[in-house]
Protein backbone atom coordinates (compact mmCIF):
# COMPACT_ATOMS: atom_id res chain seq x y z
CA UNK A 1 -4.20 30.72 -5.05
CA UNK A 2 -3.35 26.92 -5.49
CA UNK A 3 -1.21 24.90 -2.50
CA UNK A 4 1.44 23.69 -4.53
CA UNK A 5 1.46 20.60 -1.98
CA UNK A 6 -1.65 19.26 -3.48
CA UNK A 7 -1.91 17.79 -6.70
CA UNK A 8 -4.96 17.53 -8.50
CA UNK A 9 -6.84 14.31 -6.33
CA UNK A 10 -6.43 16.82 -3.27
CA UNK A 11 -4.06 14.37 -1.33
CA UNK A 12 -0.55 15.51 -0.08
CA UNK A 13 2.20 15.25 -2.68
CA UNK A 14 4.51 12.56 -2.56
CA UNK A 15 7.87 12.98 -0.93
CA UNK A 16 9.48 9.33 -0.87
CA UNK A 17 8.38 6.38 -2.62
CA UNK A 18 10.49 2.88 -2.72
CA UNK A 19 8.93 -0.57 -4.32
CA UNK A 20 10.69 -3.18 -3.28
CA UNK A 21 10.38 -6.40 -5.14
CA UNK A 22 12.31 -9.85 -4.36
CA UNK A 23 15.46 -10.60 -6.65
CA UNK A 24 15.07 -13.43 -9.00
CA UNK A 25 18.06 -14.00 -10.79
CA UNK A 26 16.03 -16.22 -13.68
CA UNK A 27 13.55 -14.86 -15.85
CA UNK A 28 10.17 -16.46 -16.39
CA UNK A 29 11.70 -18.13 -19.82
CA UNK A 30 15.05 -19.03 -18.08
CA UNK A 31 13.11 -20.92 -15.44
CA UNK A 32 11.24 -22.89 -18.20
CA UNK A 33 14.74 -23.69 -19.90
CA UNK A 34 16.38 -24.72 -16.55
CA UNK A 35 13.18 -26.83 -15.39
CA UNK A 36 12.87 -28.46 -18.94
CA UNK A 37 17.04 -28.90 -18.68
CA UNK A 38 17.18 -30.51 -15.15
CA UNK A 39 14.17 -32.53 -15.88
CA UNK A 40 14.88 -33.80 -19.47
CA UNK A 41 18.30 -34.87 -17.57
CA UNK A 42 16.91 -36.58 -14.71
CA UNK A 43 14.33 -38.31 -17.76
CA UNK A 44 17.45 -39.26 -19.43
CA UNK A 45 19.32 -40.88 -15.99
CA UNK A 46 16.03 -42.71 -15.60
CA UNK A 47 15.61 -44.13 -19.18
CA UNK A 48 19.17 -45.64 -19.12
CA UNK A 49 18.52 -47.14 -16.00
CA UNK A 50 15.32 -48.47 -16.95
CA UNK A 51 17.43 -49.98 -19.86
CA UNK A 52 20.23 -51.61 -18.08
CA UNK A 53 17.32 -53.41 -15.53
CA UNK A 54 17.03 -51.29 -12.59
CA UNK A 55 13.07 -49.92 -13.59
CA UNK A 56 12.52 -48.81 -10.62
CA UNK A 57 14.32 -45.61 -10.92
CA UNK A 58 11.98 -44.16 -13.83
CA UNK A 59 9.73 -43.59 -10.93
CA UNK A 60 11.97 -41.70 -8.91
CA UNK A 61 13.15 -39.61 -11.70
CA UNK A 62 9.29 -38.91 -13.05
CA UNK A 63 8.84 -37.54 -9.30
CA UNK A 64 12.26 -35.46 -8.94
CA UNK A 65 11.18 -33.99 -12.70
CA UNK A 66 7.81 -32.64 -11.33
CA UNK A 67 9.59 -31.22 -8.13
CA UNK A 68 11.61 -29.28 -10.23
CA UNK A 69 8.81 -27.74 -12.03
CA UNK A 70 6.78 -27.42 -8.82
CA UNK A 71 9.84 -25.86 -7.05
CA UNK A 72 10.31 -23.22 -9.92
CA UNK A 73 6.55 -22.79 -10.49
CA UNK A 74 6.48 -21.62 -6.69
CA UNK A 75 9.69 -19.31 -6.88
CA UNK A 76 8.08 -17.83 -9.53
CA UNK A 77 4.99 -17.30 -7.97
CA UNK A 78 6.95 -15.97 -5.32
CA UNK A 79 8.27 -13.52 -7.42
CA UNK A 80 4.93 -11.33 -7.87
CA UNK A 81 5.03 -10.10 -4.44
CA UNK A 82 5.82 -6.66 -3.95
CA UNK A 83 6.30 -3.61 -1.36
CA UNK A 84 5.32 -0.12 -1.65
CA UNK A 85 6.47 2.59 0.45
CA UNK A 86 4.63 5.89 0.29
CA UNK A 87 5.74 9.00 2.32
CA UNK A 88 3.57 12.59 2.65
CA UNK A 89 3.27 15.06 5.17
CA UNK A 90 0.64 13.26 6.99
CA UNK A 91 1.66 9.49 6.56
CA UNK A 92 3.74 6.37 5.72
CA UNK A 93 1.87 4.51 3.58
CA UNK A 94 3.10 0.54 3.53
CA UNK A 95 1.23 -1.25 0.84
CA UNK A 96 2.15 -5.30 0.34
CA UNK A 97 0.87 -7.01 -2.97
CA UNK A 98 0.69 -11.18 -2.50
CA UNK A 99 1.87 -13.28 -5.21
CA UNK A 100 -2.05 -13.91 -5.46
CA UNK A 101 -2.83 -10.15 -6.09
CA UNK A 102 -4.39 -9.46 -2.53
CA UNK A 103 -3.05 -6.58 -0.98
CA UNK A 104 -2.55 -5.23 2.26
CA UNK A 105 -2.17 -1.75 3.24
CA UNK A 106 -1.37 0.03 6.75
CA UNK A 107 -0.61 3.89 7.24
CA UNK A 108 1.39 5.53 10.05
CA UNK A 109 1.43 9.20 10.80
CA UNK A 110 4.62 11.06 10.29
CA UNK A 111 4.07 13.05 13.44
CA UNK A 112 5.65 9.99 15.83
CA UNK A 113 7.67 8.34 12.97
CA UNK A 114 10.56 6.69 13.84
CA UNK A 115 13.12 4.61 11.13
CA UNK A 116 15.10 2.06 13.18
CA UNK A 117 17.87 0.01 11.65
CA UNK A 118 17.86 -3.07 14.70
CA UNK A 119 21.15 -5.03 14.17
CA UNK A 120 21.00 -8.77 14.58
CA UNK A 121 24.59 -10.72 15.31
CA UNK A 122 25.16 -12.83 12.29
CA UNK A 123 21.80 -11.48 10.55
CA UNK A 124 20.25 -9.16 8.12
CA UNK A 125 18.89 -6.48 9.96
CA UNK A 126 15.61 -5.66 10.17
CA UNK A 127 14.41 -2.10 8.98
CA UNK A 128 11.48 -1.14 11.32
CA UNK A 129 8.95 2.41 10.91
CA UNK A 130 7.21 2.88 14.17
CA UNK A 131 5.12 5.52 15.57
CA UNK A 132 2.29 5.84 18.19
CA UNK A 133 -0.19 3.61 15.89
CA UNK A 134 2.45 0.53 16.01
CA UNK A 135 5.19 -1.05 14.14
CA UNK A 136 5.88 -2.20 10.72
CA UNK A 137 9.17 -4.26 9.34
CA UNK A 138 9.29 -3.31 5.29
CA UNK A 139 12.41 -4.35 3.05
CA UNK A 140 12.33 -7.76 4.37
CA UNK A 141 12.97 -9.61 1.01
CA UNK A 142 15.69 -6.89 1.12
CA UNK A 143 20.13 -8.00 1.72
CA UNK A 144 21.75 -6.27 4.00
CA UNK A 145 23.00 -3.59 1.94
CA UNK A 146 19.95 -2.75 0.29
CA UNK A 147 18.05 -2.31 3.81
CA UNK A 148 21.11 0.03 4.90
CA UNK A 149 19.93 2.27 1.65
CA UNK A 150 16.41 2.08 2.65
CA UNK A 151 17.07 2.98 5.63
CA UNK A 152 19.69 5.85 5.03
CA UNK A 153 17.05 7.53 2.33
CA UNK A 154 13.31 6.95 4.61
CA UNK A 155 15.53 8.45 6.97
CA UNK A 156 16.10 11.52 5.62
CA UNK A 157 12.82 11.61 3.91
CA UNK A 158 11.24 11.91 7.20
CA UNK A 159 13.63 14.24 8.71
CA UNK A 160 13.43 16.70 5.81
CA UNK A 161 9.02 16.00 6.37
CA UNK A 162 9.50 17.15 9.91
CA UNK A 163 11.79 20.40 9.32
CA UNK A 164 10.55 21.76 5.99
CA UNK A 165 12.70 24.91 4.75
CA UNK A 166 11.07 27.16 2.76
CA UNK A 167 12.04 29.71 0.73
CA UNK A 168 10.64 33.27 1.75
CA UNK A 169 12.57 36.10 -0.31
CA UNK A 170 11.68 38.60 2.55
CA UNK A 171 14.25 37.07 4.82
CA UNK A 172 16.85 37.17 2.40
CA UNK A 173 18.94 39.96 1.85
């Protein structure tokens, strides 16, 4: 007979997962249009200056056009990083992916897990899993909303890991 918790790899099945990602509102091609918009402009404000005498400000405008593109370059970059929550029976698995691909794991057991929502006066709150092994704050690219979610579903998640119901037909009657 087969435990239907196990899948094929022999590890625990699933019960939550949650990949958080930060929000960009500009796609990869809209950054390119607004970077080669704001710095065509500023190449523009510079040019006519340069015309009417005052050269100096083709320098400055060279310099704010590649701070644009370095700025959007790096928000984009940014962008790449992610957050994986994994929840079994035996652990929380918290797996971060840098914008540089390098990626950091850490696991806490499910036996002392704790979700805490702390509020902060005038801040987002953080969203904190703890148990025995330490403390972790996930969902931190995460608005407020968004973190209440979070928090609301890895809540019951756990709760529903630590008081499984199952079904046995022989109580029933």
């Amino acid at each position: 007979m087969e435990d239907a918790a196990l899948p094929e790899s022999g590890e625990p099945a699933t019960v939550f997962e949650a990949r958080i990602v930060p929000h960009r509102s500009l796609s990869p091609a809209g950054a390119v249009w607004l970077g080669c918009g704001l710095g065509g402009l500023g190449l523009l404000i510079g040019l006519r200056c340069w015309l009417l005498g005052a050269w100096p400000v083709i320098g400055f405008s060279i310099a704010e056009a590649g701070l644009i593109a370095w700025m959007l370059a790096t928000s984009m970059r940014q962008a790449r990083a992610t957050e994986l929550i994994l929840l079994d029976e035996a652990r929380l698995k918290v797996i971060r992916t840098k914008p540089n691909g390098a990626r950091q794991e850490r696991a806490l057991s499910t036996a002392w897990l704790n979700v805490v929502l702390e509020e902060r006066p005038g801040r987002t709150p953080r969203l904190v899993v703890g148990s025995r092994m330490g403390q972790e704050e996930i969902g931190d690219v995460l608005g407020e909303e968004e973190k209440r979610d979070l928090f609301g579903a890895l809540r019951d998640a756990v709760l529903r890991v630590r008081n499984p119901r199952f079904d046995n037909p022989q109580l029933k009657d």
